[in-house]
N, C-alpha and C. Protein backbone atom coordinates (compact mmCIF):
# COMPACT_ATOMS: atom_id res chain seq x y z
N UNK A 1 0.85 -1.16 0.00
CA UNK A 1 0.00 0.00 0.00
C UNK A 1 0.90 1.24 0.00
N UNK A 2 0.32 1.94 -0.88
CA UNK A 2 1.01 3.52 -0.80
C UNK A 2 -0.10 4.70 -0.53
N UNK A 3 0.29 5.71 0.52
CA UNK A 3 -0.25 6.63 0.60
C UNK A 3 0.45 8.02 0.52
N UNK A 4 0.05 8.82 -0.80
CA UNK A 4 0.78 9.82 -1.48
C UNK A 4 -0.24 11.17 -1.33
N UNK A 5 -1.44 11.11 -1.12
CA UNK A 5 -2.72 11.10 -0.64
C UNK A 5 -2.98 12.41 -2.42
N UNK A 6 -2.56 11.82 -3.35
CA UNK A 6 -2.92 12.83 -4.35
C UNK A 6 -4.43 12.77 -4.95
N UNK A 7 -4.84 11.57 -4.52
CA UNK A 7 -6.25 11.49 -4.60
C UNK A 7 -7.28 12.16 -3.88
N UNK A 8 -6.96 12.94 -3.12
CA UNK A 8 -7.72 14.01 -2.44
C UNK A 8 -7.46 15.19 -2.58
N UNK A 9 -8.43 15.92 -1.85
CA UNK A 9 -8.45 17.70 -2.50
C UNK A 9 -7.40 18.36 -1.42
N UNK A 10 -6.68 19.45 -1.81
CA UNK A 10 -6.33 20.59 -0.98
C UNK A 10 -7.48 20.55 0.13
N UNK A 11 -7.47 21.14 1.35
CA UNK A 11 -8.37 21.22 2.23
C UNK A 11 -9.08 20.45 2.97
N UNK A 12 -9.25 18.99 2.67
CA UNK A 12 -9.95 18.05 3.12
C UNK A 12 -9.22 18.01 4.65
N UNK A 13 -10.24 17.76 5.44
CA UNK A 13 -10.11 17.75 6.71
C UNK A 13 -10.23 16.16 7.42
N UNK A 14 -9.04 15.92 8.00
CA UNK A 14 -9.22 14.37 8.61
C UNK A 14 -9.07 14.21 9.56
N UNK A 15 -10.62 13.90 10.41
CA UNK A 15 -11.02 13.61 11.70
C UNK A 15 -10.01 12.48 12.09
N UNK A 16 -9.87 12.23 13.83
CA UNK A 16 -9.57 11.25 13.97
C UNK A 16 -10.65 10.26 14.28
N UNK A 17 -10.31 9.25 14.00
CA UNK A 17 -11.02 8.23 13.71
C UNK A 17 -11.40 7.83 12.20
N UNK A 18 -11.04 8.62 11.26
CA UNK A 18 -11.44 8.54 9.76
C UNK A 18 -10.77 7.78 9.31
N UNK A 19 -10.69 6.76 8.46
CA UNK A 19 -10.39 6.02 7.26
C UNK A 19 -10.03 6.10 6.03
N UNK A 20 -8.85 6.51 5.27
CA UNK A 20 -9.06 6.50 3.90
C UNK A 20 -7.96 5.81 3.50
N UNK A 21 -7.85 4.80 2.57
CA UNK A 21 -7.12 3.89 1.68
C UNK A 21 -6.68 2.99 2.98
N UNK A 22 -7.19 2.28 3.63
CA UNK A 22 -6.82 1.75 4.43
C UNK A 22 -6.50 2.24 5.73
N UNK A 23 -6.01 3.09 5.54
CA UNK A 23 -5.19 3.50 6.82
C UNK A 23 -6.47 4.78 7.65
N UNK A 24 -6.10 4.18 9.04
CA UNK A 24 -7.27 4.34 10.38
C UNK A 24 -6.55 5.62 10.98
N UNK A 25 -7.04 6.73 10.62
CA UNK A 25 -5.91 7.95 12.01
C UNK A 25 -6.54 8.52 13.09
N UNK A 26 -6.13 7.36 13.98
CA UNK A 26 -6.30 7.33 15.67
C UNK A 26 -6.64 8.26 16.02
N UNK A 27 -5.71 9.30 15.90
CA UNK A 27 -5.47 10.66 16.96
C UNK A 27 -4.43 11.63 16.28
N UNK A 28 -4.60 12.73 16.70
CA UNK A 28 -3.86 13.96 16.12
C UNK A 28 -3.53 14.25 17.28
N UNK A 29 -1.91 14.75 17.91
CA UNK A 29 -1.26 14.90 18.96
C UNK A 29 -0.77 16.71 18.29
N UNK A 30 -1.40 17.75 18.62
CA UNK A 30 -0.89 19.03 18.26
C UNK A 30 -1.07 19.56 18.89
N UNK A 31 -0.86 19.14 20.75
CA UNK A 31 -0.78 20.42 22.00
C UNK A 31 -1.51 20.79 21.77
N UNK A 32 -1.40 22.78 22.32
CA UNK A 32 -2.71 23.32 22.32
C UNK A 32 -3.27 23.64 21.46
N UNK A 33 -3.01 23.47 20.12
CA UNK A 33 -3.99 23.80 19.00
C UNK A 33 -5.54 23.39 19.43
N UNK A 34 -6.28 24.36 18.88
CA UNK A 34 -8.15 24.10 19.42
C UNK A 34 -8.31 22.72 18.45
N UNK A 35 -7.81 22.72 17.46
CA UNK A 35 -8.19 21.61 16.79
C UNK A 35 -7.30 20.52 16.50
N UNK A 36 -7.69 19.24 16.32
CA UNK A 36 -6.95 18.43 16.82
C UNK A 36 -7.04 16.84 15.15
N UNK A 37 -6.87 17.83 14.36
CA UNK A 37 -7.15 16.98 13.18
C UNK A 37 -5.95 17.28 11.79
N UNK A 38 -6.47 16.18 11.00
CA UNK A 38 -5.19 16.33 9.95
C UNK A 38 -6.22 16.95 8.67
N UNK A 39 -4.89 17.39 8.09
CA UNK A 39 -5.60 18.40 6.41
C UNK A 39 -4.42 18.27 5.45
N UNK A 40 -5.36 17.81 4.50
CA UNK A 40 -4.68 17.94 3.20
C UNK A 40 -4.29 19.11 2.92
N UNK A 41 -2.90 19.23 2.76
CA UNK A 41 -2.35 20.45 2.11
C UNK A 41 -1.51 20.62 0.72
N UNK A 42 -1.32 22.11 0.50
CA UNK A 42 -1.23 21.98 -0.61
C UNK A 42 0.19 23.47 -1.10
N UNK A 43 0.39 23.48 0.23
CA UNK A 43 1.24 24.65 0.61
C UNK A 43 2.95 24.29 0.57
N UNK A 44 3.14 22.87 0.89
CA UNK A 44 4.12 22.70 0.85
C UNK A 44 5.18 21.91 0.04
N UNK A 45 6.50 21.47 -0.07
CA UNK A 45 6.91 20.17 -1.16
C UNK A 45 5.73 19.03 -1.12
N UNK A 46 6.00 18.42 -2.04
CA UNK A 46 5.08 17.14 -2.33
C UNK A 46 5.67 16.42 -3.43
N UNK A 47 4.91 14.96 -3.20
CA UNK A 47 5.46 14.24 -4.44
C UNK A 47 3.97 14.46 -5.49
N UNK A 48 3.26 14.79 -4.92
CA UNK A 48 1.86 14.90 -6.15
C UNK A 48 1.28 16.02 -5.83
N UNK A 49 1.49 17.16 -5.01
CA UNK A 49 1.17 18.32 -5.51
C UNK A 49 0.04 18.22 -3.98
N UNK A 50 -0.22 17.24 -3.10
CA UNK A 50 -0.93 17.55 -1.69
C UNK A 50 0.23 16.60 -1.02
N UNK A 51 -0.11 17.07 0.61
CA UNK A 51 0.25 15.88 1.56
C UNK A 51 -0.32 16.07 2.66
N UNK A 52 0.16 15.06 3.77
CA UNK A 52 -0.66 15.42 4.87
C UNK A 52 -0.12 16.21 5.78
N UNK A 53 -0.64 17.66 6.55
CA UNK A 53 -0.77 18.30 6.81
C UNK A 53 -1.18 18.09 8.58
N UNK A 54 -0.60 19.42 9.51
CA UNK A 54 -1.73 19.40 10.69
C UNK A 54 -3.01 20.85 10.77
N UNK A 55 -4.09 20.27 11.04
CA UNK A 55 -4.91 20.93 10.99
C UNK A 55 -4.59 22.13 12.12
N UNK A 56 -3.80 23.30 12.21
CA UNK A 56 -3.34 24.00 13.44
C UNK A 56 -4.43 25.22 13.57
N UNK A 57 -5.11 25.16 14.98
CA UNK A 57 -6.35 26.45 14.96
C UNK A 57 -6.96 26.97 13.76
N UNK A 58 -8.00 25.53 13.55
CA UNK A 58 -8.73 25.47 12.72
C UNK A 58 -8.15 26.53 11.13
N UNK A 59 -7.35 26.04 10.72
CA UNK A 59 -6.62 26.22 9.53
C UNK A 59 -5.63 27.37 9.58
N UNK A 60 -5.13 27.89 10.37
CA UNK A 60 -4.28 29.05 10.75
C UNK A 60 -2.92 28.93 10.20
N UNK A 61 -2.31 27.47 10.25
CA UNK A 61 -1.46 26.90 9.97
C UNK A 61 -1.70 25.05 9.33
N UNK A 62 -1.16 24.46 8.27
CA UNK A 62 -1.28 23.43 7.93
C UNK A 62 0.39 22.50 7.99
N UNK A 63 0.70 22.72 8.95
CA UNK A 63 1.82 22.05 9.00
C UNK A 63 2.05 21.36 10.78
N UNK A 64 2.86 20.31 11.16
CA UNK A 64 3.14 19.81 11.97
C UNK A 64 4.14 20.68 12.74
N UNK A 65 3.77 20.78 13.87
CA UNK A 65 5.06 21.64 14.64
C UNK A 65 5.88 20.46 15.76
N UNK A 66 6.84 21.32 16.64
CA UNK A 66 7.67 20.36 17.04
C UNK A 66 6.76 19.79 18.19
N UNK A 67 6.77 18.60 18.50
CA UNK A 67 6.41 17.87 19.49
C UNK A 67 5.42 16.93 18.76
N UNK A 68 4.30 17.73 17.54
CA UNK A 68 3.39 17.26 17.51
C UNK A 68 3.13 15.85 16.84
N UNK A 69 2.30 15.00 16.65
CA UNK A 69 2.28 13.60 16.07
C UNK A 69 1.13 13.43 15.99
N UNK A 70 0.53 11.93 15.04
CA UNK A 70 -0.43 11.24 14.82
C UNK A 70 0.17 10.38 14.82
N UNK A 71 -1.44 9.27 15.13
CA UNK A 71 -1.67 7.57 15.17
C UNK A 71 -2.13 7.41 14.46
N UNK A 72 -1.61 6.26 13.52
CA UNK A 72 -2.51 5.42 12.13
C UNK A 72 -2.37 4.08 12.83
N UNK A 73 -3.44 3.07 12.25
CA UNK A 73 -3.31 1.83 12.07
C UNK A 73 -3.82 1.24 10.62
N UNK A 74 -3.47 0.31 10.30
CA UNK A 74 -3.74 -0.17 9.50
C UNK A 74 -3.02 -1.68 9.68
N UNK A 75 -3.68 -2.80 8.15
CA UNK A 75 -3.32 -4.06 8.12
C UNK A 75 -2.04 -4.74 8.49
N UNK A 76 -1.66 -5.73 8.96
CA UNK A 76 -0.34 -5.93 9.50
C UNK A 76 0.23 -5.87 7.96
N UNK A 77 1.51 -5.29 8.89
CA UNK A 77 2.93 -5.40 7.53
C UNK A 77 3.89 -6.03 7.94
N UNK A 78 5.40 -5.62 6.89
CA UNK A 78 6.15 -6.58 7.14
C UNK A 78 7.24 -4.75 7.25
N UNK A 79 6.46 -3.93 6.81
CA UNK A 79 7.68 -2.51 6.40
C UNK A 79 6.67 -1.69 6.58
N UNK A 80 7.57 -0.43 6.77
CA UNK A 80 7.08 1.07 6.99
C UNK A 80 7.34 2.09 6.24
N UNK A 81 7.40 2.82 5.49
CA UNK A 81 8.53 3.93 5.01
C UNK A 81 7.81 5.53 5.23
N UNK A 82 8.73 6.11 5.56
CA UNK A 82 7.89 7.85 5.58
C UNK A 82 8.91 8.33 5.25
N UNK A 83 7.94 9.57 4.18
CA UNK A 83 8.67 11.04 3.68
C UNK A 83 8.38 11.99 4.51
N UNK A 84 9.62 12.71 5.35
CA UNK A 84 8.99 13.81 5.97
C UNK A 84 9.45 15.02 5.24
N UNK A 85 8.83 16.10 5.24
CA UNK A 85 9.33 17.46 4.82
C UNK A 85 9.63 18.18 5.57
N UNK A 86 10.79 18.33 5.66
CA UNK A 86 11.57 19.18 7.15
C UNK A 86 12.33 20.18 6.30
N UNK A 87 12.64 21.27 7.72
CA UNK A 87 13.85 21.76 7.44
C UNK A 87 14.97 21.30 7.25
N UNK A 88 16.08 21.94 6.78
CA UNK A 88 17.00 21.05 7.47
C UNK A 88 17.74 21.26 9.05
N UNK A 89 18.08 20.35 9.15
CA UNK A 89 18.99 20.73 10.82
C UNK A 89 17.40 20.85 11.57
N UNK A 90 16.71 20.47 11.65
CA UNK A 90 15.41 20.85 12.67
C UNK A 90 15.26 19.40 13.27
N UNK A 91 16.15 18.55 13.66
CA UNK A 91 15.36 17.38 14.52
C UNK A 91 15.46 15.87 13.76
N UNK A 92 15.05 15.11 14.62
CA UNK A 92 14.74 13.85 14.30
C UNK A 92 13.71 13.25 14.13
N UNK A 93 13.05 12.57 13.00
CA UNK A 93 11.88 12.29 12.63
C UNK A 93 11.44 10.64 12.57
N UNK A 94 10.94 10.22 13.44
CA UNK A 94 10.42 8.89 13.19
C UNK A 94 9.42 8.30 12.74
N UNK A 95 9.38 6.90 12.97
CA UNK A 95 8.03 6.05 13.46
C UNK A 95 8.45 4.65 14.43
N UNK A 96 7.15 5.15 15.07
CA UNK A 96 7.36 4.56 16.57
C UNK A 96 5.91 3.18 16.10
N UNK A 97 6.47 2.00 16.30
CA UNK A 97 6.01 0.52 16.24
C UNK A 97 5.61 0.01 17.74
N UNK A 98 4.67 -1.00 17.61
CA UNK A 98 5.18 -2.05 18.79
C UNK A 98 5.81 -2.76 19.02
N UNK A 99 6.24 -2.60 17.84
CA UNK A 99 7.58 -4.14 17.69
C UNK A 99 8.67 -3.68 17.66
N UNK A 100 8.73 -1.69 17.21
CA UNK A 100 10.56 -1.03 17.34
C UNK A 100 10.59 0.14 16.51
N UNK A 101 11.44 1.03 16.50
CA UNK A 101 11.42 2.16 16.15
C UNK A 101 12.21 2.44 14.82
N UNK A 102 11.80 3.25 14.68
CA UNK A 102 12.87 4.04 13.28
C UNK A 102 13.21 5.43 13.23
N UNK A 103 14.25 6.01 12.93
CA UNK A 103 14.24 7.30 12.79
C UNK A 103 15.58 7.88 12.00
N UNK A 104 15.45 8.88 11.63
CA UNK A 104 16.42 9.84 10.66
C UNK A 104 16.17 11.12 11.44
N UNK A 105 17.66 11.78 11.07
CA UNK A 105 18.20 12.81 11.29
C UNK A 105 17.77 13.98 9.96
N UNK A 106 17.81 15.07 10.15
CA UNK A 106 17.52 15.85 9.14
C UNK A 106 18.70 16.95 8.76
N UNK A 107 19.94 16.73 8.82
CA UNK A 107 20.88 17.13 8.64
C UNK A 107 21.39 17.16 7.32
N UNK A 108 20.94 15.66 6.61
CA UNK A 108 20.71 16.05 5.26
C UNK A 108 19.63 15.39 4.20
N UNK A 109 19.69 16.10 3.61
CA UNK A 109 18.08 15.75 2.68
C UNK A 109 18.58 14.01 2.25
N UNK A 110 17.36 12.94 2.29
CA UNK A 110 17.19 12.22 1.34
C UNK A 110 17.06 12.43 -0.72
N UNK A 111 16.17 13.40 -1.12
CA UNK A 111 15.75 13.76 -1.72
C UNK A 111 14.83 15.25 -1.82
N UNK A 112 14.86 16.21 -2.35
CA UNK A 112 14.40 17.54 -2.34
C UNK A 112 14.56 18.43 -1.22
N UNK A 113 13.07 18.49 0.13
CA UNK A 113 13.14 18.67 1.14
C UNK A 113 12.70 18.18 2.11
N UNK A 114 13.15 16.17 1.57
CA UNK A 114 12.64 15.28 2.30
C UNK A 114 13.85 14.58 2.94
N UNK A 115 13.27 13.80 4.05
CA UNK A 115 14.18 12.68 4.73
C UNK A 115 13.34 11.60 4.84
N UNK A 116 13.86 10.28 4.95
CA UNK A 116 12.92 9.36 4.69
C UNK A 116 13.56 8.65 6.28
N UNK A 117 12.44 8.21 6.83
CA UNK A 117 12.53 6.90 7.67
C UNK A 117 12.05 5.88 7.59
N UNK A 118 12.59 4.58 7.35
CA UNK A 118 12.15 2.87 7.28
C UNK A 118 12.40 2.34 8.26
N UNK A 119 11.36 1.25 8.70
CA UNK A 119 10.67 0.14 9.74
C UNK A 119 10.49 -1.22 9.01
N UNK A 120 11.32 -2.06 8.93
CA UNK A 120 10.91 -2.96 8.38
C UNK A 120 11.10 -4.28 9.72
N UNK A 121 10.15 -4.93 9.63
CA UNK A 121 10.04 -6.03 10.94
C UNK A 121 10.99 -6.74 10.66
N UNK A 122 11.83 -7.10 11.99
CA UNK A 122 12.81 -8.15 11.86
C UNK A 122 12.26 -10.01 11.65
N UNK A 123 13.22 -10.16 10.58
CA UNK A 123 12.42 -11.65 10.55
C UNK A 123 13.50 -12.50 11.49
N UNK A 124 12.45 -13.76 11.71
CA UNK A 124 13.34 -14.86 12.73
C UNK A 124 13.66 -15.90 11.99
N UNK A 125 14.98 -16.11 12.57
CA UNK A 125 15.66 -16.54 12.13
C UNK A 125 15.54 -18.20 12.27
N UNK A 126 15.49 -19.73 11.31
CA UNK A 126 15.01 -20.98 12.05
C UNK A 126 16.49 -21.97 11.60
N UNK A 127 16.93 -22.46 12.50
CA UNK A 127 17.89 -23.65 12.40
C UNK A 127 17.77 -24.48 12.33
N UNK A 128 17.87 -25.72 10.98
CA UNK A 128 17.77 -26.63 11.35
C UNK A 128 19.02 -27.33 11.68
N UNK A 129 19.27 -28.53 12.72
CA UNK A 129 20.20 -29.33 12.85
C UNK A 129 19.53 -30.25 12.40
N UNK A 130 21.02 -30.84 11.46
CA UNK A 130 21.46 -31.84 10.89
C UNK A 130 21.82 -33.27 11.61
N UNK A 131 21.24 -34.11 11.92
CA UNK A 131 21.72 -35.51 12.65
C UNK A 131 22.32 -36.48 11.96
């Protein structure tokens, strides 16, 4: 599954608890902002011209600030990958699992004015002995 979210409009507003292409978003973590939801934006880099956005006092701002986060769930996987759009030099950007973490530095770009972080589940390992 890929979510690039170019199939939606500038502006669309995403409750938590909403659904789209699979993926479930729990919760919007943006302190004291009055509002507490995600938005398609259309303000910043992108790979298709929107991405996802934080909904900051009811549209004042459409971007994630420091501290802030969301929860998705969706179908089990085996991998993770995220594009973030950062500054540079502004921090470390993850994703946080139950099974383990991932994260990148933003010191230097992956690509444009992105950094990417990957999660891919560790597989186990099986021995057989030979008799």
């Amino acid at each position: 599954m890929v979510e690039d979210y170019g199939g939606l409009s500038a502006g669309t507003v995403i409750a938590p608890g909403s659904t789209l292409d699979g993926i479930t978003y729990t919760s919007f973590n943006l302190g004291s902002s009055t509002t507490q939801a995600g938005i398609i934006s259309n303000q910043f880099n992108s790979f298709t011209g929107v991405s996802l956005g934080a909904d900051q006092f009811n549209d004042a701002a459409e971007f994630f600030l420091g501290g802030n986060s969301f929860d998705i769930s969706f179908a089990p996987t085996y991998a993770i990958g995220v594009f973030f759009n950062v500054n540079a030099n502004s921090g470390t950007f993850g994703i946080l699992t139950p099974a383990d973490n991932a994260s990148t530095g933003s010191a230097s770009y992956d690509t444009s004015t992105f950094v990417f972080s990957f999660w891919r589940q560790r597989q186990r390992q099986s021995r057989r002995q030979s008799r």
